[in-house]
PDB file of N, CA and C in Angstrom:
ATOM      1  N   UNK A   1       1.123 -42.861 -40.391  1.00  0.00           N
ATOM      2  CA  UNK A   1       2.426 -42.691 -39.782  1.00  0.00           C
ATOM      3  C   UNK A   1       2.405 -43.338 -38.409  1.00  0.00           C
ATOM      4  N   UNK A   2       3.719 -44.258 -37.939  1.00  0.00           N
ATOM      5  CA  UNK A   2       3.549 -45.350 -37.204  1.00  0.00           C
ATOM      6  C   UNK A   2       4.226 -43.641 -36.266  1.00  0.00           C
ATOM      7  N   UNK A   3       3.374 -44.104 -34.752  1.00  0.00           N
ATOM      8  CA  UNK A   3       4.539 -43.419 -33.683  1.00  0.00           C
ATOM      9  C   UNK A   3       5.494 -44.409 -32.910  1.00  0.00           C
ATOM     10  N   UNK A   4       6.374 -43.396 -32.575  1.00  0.00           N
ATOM     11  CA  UNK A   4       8.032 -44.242 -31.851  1.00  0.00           C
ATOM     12  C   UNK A   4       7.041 -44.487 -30.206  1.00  0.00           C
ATOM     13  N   UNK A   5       7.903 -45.445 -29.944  1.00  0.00           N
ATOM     14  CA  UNK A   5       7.671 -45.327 -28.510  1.00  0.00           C
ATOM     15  C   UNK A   5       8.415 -44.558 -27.678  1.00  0.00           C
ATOM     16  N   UNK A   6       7.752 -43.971 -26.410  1.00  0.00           N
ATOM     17  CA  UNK A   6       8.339 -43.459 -25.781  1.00  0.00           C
ATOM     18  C   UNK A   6      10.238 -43.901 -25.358  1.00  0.00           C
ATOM     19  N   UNK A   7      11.211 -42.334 -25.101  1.00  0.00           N
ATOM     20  CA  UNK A   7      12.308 -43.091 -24.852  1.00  0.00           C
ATOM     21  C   UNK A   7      12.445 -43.625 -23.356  1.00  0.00           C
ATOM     22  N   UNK A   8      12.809 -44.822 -22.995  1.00  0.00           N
ATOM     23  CA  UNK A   8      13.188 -45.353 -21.617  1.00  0.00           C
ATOM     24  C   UNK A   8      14.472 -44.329 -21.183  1.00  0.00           C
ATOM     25  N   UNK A   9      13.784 -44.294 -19.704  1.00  0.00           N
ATOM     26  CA  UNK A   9      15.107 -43.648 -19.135  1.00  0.00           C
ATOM     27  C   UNK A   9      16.628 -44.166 -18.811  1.00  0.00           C
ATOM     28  N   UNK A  10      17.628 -43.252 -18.853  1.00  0.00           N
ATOM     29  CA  UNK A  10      18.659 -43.484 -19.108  1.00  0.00           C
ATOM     30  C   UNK A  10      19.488 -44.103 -17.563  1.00  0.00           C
ATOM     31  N   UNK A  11      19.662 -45.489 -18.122  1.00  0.00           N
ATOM     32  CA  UNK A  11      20.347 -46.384 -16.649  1.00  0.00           C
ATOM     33  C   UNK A  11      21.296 -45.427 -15.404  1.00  0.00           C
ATOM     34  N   UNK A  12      21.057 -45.670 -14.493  1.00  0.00           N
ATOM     35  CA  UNK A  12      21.629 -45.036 -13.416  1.00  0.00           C
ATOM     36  C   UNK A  12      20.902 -43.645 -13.522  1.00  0.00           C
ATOM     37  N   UNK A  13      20.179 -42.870 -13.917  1.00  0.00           N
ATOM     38  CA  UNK A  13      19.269 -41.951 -13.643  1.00  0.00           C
ATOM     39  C   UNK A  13      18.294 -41.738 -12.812  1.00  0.00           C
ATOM     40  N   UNK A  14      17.920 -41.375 -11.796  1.00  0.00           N
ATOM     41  CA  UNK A  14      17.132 -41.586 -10.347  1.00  0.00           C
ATOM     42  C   UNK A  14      16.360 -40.923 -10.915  1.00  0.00           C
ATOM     43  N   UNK A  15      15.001 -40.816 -10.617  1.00  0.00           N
ATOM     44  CA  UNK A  15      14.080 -39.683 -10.226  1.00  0.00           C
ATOM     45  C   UNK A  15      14.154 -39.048  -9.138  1.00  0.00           C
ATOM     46  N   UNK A  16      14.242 -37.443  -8.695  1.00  0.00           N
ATOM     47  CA  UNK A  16      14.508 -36.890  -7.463  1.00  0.00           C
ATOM     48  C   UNK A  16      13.232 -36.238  -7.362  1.00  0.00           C
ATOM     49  N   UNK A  17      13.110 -36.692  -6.291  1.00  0.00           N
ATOM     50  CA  UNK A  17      11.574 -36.050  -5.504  1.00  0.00           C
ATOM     51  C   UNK A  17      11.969 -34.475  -5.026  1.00  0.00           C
ATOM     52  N   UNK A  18      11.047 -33.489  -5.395  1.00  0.00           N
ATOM     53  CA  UNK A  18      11.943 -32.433  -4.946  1.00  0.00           C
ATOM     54  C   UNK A  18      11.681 -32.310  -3.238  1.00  0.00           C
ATOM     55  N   UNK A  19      12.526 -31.226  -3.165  1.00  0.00           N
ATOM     56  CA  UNK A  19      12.942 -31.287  -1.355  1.00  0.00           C
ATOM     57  C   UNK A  19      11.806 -30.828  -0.634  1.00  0.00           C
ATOM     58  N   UNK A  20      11.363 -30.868   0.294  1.00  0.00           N
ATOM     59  CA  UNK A  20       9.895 -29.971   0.961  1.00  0.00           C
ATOM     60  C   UNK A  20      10.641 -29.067   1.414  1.00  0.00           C
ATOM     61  N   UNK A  21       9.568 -27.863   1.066  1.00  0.00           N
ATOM     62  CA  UNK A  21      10.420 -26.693   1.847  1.00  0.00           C
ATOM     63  C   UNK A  21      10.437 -26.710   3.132  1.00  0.00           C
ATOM     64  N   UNK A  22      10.706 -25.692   3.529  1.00  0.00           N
ATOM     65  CA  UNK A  22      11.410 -25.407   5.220  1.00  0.00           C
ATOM     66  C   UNK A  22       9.816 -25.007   5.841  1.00  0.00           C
ATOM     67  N   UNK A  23       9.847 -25.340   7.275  1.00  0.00           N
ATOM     68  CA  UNK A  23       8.432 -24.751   7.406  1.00  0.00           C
ATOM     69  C   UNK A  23       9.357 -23.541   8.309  1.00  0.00           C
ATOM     70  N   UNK A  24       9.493 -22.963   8.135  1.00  0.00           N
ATOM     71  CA  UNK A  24       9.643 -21.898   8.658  1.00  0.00           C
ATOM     72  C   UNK A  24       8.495 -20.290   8.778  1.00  0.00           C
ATOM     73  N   UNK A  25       7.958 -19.957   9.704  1.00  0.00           N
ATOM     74  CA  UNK A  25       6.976 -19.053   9.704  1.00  0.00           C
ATOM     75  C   UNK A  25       7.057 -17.898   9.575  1.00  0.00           C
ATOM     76  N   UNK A  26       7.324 -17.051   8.602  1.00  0.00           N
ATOM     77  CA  UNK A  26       7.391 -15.777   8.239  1.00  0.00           C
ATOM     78  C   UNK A  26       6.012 -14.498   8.352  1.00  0.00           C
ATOM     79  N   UNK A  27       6.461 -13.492   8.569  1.00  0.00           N
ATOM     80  CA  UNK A  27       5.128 -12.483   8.504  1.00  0.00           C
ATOM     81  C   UNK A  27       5.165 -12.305   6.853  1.00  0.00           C
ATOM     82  N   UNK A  28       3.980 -11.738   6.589  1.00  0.00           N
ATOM     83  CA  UNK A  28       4.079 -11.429   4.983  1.00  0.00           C
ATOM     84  C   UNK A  28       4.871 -10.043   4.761  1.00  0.00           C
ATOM     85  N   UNK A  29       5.664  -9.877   4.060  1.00  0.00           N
ATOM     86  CA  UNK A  29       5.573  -8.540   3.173  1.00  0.00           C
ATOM     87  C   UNK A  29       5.253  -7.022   3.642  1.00  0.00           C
ATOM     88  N   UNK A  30       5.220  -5.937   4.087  1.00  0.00           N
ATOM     89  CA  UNK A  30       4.825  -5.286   4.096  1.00  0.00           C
ATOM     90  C   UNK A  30       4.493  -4.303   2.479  1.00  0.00           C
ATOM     91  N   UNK A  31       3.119  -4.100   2.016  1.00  0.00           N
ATOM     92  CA  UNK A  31       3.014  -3.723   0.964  1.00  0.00           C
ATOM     93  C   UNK A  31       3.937  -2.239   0.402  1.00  0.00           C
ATOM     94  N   UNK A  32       4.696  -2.043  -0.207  1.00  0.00           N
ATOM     95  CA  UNK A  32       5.270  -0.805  -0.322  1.00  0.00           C
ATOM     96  C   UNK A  32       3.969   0.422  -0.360  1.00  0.00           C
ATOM     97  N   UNK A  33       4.528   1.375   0.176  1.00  0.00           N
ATOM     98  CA  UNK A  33       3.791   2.481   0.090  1.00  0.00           C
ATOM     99  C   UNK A  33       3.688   3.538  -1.633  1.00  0.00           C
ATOM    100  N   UNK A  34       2.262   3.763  -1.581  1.00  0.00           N
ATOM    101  CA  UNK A  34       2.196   4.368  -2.445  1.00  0.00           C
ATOM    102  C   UNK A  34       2.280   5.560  -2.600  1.00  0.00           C
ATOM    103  N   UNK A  35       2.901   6.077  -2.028  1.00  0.00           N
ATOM    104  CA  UNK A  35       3.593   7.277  -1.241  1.00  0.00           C
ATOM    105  C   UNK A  35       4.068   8.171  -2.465  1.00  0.00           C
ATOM    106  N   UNK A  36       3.392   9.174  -3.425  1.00  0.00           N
ATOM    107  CA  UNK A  36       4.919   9.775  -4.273  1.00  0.00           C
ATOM    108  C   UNK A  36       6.257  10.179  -3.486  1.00  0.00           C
ATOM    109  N   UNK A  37       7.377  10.202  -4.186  1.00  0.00           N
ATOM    110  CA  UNK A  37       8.692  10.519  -3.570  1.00  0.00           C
ATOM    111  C   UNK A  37       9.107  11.833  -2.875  1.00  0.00           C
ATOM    112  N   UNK A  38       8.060  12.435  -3.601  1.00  0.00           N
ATOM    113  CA  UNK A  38       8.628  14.095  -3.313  1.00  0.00           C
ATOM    114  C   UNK A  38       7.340  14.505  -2.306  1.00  0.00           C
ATOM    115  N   UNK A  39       6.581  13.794  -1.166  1.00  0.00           N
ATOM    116  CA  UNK A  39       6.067  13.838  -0.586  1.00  0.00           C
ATOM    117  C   UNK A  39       6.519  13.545   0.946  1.00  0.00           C
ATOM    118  N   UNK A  40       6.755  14.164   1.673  1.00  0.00           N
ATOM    119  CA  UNK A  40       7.662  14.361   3.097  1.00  0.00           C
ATOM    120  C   UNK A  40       6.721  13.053   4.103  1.00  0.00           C
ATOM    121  N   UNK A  41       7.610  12.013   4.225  1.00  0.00           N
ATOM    122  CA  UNK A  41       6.469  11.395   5.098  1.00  0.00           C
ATOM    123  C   UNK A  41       6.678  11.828   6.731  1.00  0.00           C
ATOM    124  N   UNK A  42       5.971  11.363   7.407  1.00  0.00           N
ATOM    125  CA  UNK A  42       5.779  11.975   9.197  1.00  0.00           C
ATOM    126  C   UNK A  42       4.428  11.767   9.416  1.00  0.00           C
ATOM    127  N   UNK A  43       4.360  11.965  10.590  1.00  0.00           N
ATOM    128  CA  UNK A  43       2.924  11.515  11.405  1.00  0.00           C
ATOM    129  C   UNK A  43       2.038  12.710  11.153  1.00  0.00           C
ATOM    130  N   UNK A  44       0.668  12.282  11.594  1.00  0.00           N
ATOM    131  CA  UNK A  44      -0.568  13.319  10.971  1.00  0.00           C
ATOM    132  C   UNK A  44      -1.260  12.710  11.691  1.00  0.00           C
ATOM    133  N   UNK A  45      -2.702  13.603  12.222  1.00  0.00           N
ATOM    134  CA  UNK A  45      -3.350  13.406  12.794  1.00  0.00           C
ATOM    135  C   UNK A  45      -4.836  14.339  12.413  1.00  0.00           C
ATOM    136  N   UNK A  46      -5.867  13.414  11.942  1.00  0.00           N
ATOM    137  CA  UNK A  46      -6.679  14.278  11.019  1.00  0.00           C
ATOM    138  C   UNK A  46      -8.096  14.385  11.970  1.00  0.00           C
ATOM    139  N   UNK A  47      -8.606  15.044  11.613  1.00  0.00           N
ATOM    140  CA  UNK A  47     -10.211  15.035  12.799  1.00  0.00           C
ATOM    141  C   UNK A  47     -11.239  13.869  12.500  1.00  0.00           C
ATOM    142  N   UNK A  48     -11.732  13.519  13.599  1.00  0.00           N
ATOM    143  CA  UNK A  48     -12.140  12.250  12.872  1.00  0.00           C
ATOM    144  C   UNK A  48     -14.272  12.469  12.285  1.00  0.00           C
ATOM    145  N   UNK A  49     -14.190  13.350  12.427  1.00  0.00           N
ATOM    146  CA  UNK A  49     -16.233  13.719  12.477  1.00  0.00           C
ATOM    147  C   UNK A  49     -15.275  14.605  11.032  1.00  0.00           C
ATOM    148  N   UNK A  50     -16.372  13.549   9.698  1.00  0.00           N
ATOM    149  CA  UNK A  50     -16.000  13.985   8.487  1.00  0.00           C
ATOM    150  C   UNK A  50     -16.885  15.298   8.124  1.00  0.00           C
ATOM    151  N   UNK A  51     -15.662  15.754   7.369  1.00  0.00           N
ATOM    152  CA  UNK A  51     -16.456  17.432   7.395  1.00  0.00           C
ATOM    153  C   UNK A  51     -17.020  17.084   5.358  1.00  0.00           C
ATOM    154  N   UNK A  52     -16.866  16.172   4.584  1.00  0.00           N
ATOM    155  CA  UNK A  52     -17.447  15.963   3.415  1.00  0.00           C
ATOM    156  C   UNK A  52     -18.350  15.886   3.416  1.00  0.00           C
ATOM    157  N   UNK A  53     -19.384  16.171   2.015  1.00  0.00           N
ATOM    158  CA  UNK A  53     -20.471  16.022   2.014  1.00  0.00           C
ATOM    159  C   UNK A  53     -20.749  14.317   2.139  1.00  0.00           C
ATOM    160  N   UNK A  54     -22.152  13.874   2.758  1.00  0.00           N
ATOM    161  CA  UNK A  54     -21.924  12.501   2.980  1.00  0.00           C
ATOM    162  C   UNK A  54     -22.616  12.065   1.820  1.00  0.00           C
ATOM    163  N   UNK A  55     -21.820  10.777   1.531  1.00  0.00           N
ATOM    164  CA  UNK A  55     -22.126   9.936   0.433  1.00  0.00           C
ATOM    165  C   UNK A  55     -21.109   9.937  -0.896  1.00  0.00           C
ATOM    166  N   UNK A  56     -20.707  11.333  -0.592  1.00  0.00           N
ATOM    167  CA  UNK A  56     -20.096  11.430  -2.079  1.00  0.00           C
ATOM    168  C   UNK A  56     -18.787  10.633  -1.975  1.00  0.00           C
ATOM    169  N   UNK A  57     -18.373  10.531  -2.924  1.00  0.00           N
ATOM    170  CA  UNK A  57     -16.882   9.743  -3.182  1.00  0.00           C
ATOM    171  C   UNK A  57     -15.687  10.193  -2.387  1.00  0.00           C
ATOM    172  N   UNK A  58     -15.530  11.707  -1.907  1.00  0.00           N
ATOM    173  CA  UNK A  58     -14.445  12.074  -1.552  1.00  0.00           C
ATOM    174  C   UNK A  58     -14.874  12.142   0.173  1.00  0.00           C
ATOM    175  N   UNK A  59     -16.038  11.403   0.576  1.00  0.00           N
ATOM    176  CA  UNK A  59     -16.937  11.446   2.201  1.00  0.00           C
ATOM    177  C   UNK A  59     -16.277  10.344   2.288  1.00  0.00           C
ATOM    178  N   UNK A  60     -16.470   9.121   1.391  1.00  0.00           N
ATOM    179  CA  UNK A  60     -16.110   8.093   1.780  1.00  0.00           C
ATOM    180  C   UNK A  60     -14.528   7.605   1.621  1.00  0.00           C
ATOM    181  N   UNK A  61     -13.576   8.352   0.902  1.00  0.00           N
ATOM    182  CA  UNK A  61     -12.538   7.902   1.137  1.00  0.00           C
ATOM    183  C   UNK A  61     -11.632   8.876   2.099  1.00  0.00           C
ATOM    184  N   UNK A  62     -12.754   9.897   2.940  1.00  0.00           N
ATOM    185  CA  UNK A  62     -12.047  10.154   4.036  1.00  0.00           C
ATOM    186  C   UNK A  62     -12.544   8.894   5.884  1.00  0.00           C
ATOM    187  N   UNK A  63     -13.206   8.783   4.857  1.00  0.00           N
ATOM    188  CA  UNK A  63     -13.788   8.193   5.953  1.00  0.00           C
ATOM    189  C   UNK A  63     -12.303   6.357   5.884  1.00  0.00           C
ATOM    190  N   UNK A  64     -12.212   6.247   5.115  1.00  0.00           N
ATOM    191  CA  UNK A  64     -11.418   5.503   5.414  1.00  0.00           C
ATOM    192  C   UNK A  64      -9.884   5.765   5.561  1.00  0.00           C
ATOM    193  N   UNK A  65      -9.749   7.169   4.927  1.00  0.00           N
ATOM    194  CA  UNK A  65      -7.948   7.890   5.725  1.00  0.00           C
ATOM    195  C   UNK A  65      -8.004   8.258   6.535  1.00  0.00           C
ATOM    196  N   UNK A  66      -9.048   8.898   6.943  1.00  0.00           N
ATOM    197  CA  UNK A  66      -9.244   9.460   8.746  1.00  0.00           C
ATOM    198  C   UNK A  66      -8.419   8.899   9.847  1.00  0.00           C
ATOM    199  N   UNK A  67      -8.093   7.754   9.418  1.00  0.00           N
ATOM    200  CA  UNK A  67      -7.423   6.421  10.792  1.00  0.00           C
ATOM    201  C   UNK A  67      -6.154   6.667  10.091  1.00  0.00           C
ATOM    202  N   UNK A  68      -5.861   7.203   9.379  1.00  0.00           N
ATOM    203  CA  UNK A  68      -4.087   7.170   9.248  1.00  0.00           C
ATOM    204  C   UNK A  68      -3.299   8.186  10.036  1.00  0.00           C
ATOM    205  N   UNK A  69      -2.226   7.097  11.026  1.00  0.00           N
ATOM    206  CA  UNK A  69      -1.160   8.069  11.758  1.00  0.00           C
ATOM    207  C   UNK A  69      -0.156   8.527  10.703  1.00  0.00           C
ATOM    208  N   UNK A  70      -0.103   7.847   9.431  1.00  0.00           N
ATOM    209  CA  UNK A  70       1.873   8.276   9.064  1.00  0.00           C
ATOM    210  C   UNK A  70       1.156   9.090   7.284  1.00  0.00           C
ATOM    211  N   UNK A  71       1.859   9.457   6.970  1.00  0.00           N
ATOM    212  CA  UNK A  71       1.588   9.865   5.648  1.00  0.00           C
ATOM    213  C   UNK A  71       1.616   8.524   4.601  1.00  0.00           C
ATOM    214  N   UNK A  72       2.232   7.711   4.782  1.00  0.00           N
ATOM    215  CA  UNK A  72       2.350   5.932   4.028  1.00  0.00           C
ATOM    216  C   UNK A  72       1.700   5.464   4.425  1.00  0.00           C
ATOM    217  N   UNK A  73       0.950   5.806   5.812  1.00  0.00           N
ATOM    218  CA  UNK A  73      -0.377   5.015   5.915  1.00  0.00           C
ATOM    219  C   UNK A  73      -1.789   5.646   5.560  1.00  0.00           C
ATOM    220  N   UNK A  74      -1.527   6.864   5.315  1.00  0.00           N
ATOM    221  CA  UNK A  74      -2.833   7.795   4.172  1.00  0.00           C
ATOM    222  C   UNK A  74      -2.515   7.026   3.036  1.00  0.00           C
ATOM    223  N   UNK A  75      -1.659   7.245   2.482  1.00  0.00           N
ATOM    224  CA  UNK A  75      -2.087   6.736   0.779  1.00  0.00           C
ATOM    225  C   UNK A  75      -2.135   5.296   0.469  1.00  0.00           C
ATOM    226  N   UNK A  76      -1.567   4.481   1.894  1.00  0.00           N
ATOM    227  CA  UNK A  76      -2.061   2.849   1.631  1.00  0.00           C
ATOM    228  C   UNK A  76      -3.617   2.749   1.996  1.00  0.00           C
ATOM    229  N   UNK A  77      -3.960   3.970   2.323  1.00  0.00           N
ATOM    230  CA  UNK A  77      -5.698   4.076   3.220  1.00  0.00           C
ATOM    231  C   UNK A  77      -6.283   4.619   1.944  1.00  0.00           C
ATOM    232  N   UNK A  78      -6.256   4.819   0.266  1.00  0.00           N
ATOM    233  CA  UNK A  78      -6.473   5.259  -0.691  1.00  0.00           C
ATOM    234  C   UNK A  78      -6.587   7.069  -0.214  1.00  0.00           C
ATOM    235  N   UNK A  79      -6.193   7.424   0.190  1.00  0.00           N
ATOM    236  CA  UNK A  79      -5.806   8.597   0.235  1.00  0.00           C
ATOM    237  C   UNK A  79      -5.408   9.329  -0.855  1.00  0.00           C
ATOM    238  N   UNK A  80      -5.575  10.376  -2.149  1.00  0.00           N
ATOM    239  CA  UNK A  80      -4.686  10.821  -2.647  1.00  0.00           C
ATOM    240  C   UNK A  80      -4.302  12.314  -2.797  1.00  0.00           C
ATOM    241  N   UNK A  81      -3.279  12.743  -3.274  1.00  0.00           N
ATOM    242  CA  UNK A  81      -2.721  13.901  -3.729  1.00  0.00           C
ATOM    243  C   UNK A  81      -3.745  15.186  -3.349  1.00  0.00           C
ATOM    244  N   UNK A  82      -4.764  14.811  -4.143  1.00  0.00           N
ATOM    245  CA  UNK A  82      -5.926  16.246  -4.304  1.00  0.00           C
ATOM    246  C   UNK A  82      -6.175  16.161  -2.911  1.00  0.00           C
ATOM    247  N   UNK A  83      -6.858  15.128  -2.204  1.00  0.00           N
ATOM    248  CA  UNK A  83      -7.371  15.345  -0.856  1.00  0.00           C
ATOM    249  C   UNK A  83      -6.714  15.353   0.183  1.00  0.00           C
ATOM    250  N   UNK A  84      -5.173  15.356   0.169  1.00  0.00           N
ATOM    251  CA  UNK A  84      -4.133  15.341   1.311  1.00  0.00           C
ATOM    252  C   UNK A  84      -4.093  16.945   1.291  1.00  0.00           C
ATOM    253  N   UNK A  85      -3.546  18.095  -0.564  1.00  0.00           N
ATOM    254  CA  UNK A  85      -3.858  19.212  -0.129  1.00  0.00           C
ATOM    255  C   UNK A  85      -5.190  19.923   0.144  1.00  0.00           C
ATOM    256  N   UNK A  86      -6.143  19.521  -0.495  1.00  0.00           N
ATOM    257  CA  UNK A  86      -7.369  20.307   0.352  1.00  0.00           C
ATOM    258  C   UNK A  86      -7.732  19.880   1.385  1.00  0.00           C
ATOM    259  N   UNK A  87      -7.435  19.071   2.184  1.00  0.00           N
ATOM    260  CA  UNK A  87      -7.881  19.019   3.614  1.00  0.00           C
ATOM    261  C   UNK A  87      -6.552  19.081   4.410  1.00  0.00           C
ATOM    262  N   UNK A  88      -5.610  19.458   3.810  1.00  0.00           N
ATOM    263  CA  UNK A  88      -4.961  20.796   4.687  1.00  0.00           C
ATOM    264  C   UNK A  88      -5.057  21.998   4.790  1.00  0.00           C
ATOM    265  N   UNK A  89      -5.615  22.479   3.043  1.00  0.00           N
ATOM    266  CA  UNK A  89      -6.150  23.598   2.960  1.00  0.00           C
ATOM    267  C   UNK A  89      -7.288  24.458   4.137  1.00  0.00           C
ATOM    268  N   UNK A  90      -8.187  23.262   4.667  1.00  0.00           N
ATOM    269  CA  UNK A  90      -8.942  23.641   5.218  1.00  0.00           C
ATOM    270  C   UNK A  90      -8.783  23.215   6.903  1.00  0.00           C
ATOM    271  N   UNK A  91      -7.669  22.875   6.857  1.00  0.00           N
ATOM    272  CA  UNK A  91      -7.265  22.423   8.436  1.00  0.00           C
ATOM    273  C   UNK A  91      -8.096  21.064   8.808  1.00  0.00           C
ATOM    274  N   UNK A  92      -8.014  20.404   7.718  1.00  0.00           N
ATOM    275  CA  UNK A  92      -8.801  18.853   8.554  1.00  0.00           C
ATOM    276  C   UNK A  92      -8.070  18.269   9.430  1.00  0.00           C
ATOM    277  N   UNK A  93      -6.696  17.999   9.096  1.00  0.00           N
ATOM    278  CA  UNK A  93      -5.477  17.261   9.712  1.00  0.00           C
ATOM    279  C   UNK A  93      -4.139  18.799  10.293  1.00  0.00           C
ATOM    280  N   UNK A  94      -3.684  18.281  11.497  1.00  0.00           N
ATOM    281  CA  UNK A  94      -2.733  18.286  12.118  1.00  0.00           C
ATOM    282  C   UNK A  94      -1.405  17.611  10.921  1.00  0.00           C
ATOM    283  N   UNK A  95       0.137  18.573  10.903  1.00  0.00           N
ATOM    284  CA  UNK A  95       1.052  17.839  10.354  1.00  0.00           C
ATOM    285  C   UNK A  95       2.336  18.458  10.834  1.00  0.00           C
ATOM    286  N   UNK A  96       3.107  17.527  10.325  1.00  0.00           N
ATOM    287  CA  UNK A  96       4.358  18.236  11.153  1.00  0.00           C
ATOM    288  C   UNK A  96       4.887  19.449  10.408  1.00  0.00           C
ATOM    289  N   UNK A  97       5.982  19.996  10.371  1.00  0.00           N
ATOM    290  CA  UNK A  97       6.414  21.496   9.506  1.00  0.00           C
ATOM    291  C   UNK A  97       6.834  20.726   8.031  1.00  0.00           C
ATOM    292  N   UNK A  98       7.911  19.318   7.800  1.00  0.00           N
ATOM    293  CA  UNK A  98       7.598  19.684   6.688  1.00  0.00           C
ATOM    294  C   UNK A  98       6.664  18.955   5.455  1.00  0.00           C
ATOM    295  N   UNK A  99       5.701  18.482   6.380  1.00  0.00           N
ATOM    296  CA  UNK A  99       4.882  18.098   5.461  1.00  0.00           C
ATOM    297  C   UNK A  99       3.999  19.477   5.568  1.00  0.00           C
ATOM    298  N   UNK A 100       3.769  20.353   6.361  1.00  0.00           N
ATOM    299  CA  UNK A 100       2.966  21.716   5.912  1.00  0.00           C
ATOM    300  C   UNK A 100       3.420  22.581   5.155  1.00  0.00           C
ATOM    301  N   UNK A 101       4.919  22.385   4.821  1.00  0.00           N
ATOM    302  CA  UNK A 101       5.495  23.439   3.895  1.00  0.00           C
ATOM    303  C   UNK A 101       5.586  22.510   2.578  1.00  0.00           C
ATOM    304  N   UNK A 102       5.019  21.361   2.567  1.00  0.00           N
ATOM    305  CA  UNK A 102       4.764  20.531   1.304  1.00  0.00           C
ATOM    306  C   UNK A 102       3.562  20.505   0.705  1.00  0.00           C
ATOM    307  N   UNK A 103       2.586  20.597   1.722  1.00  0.00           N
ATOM    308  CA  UNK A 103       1.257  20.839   1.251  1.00  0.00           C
ATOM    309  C   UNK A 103       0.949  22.345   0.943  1.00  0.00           C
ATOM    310  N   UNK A 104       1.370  23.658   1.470  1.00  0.00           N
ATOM    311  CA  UNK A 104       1.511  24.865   1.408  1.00  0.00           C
ATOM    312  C   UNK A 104       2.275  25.314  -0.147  1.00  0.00           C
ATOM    313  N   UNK A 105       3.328  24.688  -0.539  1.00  0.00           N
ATOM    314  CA  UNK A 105       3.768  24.928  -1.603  1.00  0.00           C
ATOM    315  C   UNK A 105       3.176  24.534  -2.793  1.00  0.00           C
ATOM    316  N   UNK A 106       2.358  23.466  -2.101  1.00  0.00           N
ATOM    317  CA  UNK A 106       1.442  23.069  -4.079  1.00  0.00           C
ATOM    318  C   UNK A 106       0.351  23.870  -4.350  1.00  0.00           C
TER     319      UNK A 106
END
């Protein structure tokens, strides 16, 4: 089976180079928070000399929420659920009223 040749392009048809974008300098994105909804956000302030046992899994991911001022910046700090209420349970962190009547109610 013979092949066709390619078709020639069609007269008066340009090729258009596409446009360069704009250089315009933007910040990136801020990542959305992984925040559940029914979680009151506000500032917090947690102790920073970790009271976990060291090494274990839940030592080391306080050790990296420890530095969070806002509640969206705990759970972008892998912060989660279980360890926001037990270390209120046990007074690790400072919070405002209603994130203590959020952690108090679960």
């Amino acid at each position: 089976a013979a092949r066709k040749p390619a078709a020639a392009p069609k007269k008066g048809a340009a090729r258009r180079s596409p446009k360069p974008a704009a250089a315009t300098p933007r910040s990136p994105p801020k990542p959305a928070s992984p925040r559940p909804s029914d979680v009151p956000n506000g500032s917090l302030r947690y102790n920073q000399e970790n009271p976990k046992k060291r090494g274990s899994k839940s030592w080391h991911r306080y050790e990296s929420y420890k530095k969070a001022t806002t509640v969206d910046e705990y759970f972008r700090l892998q912060g989660t659920l279980g360890d926001l209420k037990y270390d209120f349970s046990r007074g690790f962190f400072k919070a405002p009223p209603a994130l203590a009547r959020w952690c108090a109610s679960k």
